[in-house]
PDB file of N, CA and C in Angstrom:
ATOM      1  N   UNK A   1      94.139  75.757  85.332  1.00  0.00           N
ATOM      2  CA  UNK A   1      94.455  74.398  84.964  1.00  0.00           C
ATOM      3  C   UNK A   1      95.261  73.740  86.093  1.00  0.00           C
ATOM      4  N   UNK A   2      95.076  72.585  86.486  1.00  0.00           N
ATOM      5  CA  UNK A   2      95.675  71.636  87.583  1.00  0.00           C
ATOM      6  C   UNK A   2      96.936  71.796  87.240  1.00  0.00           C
ATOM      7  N   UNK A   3      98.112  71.465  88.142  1.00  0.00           N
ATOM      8  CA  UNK A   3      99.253  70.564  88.396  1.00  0.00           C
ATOM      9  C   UNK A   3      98.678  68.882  88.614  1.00  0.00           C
ATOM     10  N   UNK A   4      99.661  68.377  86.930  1.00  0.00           N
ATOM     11  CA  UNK A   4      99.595  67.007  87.241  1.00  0.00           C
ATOM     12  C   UNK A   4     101.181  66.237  87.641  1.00  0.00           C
ATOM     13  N   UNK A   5     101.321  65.357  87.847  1.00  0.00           N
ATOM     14  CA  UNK A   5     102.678  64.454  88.312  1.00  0.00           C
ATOM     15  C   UNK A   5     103.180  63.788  87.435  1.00  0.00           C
ATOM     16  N   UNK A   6     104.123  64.286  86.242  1.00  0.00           N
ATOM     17  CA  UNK A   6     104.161  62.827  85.335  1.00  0.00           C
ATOM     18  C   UNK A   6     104.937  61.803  86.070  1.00  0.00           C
ATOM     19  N   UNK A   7     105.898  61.363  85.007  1.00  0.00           N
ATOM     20  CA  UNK A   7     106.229  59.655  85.546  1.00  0.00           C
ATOM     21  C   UNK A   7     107.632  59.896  86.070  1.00  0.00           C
ATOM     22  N   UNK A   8     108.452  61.321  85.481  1.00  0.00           N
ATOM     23  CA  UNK A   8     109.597  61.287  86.358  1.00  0.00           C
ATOM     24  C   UNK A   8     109.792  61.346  87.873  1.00  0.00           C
ATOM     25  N   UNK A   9     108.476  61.423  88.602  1.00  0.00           N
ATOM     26  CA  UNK A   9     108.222  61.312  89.949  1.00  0.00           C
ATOM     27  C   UNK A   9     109.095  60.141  90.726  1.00  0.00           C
ATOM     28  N   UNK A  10     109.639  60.463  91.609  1.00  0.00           N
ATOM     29  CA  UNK A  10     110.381  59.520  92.492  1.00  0.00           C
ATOM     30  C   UNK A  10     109.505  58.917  93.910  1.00  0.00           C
ATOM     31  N   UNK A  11     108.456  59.560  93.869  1.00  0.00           N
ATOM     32  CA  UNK A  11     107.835  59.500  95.423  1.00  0.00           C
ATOM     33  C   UNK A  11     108.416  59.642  96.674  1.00  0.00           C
ATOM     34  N   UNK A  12     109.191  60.446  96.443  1.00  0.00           N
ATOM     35  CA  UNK A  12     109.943  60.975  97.745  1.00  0.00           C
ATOM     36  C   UNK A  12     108.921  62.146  98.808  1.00  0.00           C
ATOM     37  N   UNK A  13     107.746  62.398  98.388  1.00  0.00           N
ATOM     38  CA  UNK A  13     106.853  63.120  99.452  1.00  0.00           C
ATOM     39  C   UNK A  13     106.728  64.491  99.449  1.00  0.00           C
ATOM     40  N   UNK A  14     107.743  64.995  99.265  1.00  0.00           N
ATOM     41  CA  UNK A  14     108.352  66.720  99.272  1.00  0.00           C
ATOM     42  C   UNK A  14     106.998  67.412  98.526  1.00  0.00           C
ATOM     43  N   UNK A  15     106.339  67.119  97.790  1.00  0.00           N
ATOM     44  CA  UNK A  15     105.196  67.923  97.117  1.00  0.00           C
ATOM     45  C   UNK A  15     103.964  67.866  97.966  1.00  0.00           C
ATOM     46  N   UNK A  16     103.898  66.603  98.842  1.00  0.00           N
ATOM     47  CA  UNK A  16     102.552  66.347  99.476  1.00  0.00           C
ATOM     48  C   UNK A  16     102.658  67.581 100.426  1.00  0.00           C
ATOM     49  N   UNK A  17     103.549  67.544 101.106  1.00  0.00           N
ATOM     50  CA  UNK A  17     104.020  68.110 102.341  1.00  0.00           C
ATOM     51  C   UNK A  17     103.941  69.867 102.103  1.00  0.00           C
ATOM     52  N   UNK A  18     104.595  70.051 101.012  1.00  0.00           N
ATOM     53  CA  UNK A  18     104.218  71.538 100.299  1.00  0.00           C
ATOM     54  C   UNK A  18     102.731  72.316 100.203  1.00  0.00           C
ATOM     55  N   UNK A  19     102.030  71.401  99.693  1.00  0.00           N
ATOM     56  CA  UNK A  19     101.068  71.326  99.326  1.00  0.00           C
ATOM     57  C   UNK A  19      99.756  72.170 100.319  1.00  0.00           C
ATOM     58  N   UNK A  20      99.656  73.643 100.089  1.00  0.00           N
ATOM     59  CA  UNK A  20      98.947  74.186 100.983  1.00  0.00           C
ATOM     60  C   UNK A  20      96.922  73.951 101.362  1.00  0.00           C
ATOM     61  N   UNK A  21      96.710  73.127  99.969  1.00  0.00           N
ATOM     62  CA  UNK A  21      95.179  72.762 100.442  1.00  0.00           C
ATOM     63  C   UNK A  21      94.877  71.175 100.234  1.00  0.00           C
ATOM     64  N   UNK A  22      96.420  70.091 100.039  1.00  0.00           N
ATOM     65  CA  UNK A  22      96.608  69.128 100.618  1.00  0.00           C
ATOM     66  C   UNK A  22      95.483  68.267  99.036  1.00  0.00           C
ATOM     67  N   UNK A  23      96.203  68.557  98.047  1.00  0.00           N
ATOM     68  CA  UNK A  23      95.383  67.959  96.909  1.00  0.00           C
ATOM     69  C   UNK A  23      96.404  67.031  96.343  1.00  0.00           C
ATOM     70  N   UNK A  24      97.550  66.482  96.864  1.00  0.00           N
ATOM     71  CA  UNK A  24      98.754  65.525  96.514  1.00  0.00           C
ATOM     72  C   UNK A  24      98.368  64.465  97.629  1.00  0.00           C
ATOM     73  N   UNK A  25      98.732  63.105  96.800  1.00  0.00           N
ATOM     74  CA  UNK A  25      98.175  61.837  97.554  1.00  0.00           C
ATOM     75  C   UNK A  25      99.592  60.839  97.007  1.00  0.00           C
ATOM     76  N   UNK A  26      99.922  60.071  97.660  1.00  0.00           N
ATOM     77  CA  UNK A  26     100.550  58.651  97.198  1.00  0.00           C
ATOM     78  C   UNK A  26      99.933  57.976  96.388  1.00  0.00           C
ATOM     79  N   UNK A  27     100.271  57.596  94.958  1.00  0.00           N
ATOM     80  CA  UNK A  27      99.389  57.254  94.259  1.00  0.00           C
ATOM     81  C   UNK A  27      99.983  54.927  94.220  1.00  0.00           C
ATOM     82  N   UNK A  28      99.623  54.548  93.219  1.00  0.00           N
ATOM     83  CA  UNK A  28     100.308  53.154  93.351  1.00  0.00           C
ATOM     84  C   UNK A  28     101.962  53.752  92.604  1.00  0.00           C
ATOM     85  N   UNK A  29     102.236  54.279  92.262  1.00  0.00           N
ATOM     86  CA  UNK A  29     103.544  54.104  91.589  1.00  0.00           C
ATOM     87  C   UNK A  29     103.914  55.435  91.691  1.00  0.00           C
ATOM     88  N   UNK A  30     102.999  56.297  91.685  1.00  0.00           N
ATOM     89  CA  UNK A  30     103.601  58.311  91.818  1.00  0.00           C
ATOM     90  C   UNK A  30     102.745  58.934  92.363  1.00  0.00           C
ATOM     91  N   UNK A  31     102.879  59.783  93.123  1.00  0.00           N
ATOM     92  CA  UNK A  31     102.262  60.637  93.738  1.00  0.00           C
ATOM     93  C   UNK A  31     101.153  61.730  92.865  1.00  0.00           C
ATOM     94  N   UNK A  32      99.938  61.995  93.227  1.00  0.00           N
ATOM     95  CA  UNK A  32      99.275  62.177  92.532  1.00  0.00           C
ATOM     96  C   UNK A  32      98.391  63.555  93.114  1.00  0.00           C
ATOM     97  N   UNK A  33      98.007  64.008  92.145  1.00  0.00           N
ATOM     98  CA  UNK A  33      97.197  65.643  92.633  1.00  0.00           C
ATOM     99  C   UNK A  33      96.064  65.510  91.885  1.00  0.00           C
ATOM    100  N   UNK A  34      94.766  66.145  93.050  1.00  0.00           N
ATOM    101  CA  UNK A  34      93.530  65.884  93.103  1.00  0.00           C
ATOM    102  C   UNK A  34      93.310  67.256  92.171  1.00  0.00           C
ATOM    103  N   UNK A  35      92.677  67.230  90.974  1.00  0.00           N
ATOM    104  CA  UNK A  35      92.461  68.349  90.039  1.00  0.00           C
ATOM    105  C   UNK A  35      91.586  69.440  90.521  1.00  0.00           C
ATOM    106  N   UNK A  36      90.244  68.857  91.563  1.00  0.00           N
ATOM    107  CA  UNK A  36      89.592  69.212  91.767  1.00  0.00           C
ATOM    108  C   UNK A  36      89.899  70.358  93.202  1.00  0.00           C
ATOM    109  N   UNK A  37      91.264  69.855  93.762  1.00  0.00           N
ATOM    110  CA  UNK A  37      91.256  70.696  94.895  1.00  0.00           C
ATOM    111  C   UNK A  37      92.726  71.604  94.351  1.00  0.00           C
ATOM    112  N   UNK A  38      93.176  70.944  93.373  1.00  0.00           N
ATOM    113  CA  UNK A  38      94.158  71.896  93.235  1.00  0.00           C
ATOM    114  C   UNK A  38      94.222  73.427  92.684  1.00  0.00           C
ATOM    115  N   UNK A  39      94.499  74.453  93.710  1.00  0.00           N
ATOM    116  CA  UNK A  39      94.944  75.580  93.143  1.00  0.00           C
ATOM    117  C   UNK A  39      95.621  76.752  92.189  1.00  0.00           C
ATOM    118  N   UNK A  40      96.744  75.391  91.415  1.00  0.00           N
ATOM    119  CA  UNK A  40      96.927  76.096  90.617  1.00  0.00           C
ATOM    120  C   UNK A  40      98.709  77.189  91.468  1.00  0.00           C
ATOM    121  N   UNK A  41      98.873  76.707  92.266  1.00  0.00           N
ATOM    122  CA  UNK A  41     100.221  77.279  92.906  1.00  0.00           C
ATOM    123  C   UNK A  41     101.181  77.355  92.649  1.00  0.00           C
ATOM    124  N   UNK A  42     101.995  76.500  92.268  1.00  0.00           N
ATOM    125  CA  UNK A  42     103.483  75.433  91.826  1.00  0.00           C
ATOM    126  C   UNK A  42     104.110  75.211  93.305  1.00  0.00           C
ATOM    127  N   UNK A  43     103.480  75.317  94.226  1.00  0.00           N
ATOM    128  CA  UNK A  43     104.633  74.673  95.519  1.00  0.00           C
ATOM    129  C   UNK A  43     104.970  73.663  95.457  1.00  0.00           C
ATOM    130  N   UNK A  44     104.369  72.951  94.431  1.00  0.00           N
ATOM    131  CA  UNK A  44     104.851  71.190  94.618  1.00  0.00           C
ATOM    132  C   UNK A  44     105.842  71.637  93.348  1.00  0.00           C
ATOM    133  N   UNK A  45     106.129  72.371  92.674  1.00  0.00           N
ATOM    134  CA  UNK A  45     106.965  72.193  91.353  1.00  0.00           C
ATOM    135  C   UNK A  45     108.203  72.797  92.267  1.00  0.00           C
ATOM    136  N   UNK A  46     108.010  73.624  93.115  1.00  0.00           N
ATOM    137  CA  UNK A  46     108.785  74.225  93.434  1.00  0.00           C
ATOM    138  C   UNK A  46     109.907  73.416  94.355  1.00  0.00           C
ATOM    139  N   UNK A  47     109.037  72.691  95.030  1.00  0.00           N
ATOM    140  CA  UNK A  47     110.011  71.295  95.994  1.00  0.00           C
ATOM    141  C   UNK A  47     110.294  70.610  95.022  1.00  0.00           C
ATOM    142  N   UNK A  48     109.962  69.991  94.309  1.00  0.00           N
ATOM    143  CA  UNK A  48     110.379  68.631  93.664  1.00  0.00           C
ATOM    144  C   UNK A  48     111.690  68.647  92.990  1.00  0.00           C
ATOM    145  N   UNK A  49     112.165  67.363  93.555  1.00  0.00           N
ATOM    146  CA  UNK A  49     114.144  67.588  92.819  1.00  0.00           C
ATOM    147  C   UNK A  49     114.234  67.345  91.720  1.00  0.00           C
ATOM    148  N   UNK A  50     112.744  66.429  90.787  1.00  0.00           N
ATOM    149  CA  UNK A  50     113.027  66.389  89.474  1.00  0.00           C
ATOM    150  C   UNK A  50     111.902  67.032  88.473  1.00  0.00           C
ATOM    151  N   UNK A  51     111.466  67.635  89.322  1.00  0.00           N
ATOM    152  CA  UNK A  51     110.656  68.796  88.664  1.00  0.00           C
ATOM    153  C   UNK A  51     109.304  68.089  87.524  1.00  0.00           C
ATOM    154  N   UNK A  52     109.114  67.155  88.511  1.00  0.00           N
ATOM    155  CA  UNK A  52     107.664  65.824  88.252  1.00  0.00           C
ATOM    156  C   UNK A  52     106.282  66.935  87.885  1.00  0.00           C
ATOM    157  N   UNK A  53     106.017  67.845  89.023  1.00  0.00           N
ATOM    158  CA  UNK A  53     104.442  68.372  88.973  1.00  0.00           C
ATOM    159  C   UNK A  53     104.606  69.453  87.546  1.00  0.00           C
ATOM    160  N   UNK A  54     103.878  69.873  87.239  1.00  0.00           N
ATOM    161  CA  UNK A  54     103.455  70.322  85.884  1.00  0.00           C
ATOM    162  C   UNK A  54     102.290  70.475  85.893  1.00  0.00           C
ATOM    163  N   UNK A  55     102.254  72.253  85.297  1.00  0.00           N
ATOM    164  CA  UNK A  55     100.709  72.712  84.502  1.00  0.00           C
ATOM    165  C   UNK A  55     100.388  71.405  83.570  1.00  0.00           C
ATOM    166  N   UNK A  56      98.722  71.077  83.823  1.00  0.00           N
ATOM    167  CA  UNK A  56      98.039  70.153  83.201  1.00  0.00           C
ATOM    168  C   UNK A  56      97.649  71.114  81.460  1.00  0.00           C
TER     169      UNK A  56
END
Protein backbone atom coordinates (compact mmCIF):
# COMPACT_ATOMS: atom_id res chain seq x y z
CA UNK A 1 0.00 0.00 0.00
CA UNK A 2 1.34 3.65 -0.94
CA UNK A 3 2.51 6.42 1.42
CA UNK A 4 0.03 9.22 1.09
CA UNK A 5 0.63 13.09 2.46
CA UNK A 6 -2.25 14.25 4.47
CA UNK A 7 -2.93 17.92 5.15
CA UNK A 8 -0.62 18.33 8.18
CA UNK A 9 2.11 18.74 5.49
CA UNK A 10 4.06 21.97 5.69
CA UNK A 11 5.89 21.69 2.28
CA UNK A 12 9.09 22.10 3.54
CA UNK A 13 10.68 19.39 0.86
CA UNK A 14 12.52 17.00 3.34
CA UNK A 15 10.38 13.91 1.95
CA UNK A 16 11.00 14.72 -1.79
CA UNK A 17 14.62 14.76 -1.21
CA UNK A 18 14.45 11.37 0.89
CA UNK A 19 12.68 9.82 -1.44
CA UNK A 20 14.81 6.94 -3.05
CA UNK A 21 12.72 6.26 -6.47
CA UNK A 22 11.64 10.02 -6.46
CA UNK A 23 7.62 9.35 -6.29
CA UNK A 24 7.09 12.81 -4.02
CA UNK A 25 6.19 15.95 -6.11
CA UNK A 26 5.10 19.61 -4.93
CA UNK A 27 1.66 19.38 -5.11
CA UNK A 28 -0.69 22.98 -5.22
CA UNK A 29 -0.93 23.14 -1.43
CA UNK A 30 1.15 19.70 -0.16
CA UNK A 31 3.47 17.70 -1.39
CA UNK A 32 2.33 14.69 -2.94
CA UNK A 33 3.41 10.86 -3.66
CA UNK A 34 2.95 9.13 -6.90
CA UNK A 35 1.14 5.67 -5.74
CA UNK A 36 2.24 4.14 -8.64
CA UNK A 37 6.01 4.57 -8.09
CA UNK A 38 5.89 4.40 -4.55
CA UNK A 39 7.66 1.64 -2.69
CA UNK A 40 6.25 1.36 0.23
CA UNK A 41 9.60 2.55 2.43
CA UNK A 42 8.72 5.27 5.08
CA UNK A 43 11.85 7.52 4.25
CA UNK A 44 9.59 10.28 3.73
CA UNK A 45 7.80 9.44 7.23
CA UNK A 46 10.97 9.17 8.53
CA UNK A 47 12.18 12.94 7.57
CA UNK A 48 9.10 14.66 8.04
CA UNK A 49 8.91 17.01 11.27
CA UNK A 50 5.22 16.52 11.37
CA UNK A 51 4.97 13.18 10.45
CA UNK A 52 2.51 14.19 7.15
CA UNK A 53 3.40 10.79 4.90
CA UNK A 54 1.36 7.80 5.98
CA UNK A 55 0.51 4.13 4.98
CA UNK A 56 -2.44 4.68 2.47
Amino acid sequence: MAYVINDECISCGACEAECPVSAISAGDDKYVIDPETCIECGACNGVCPVGAPNPQ
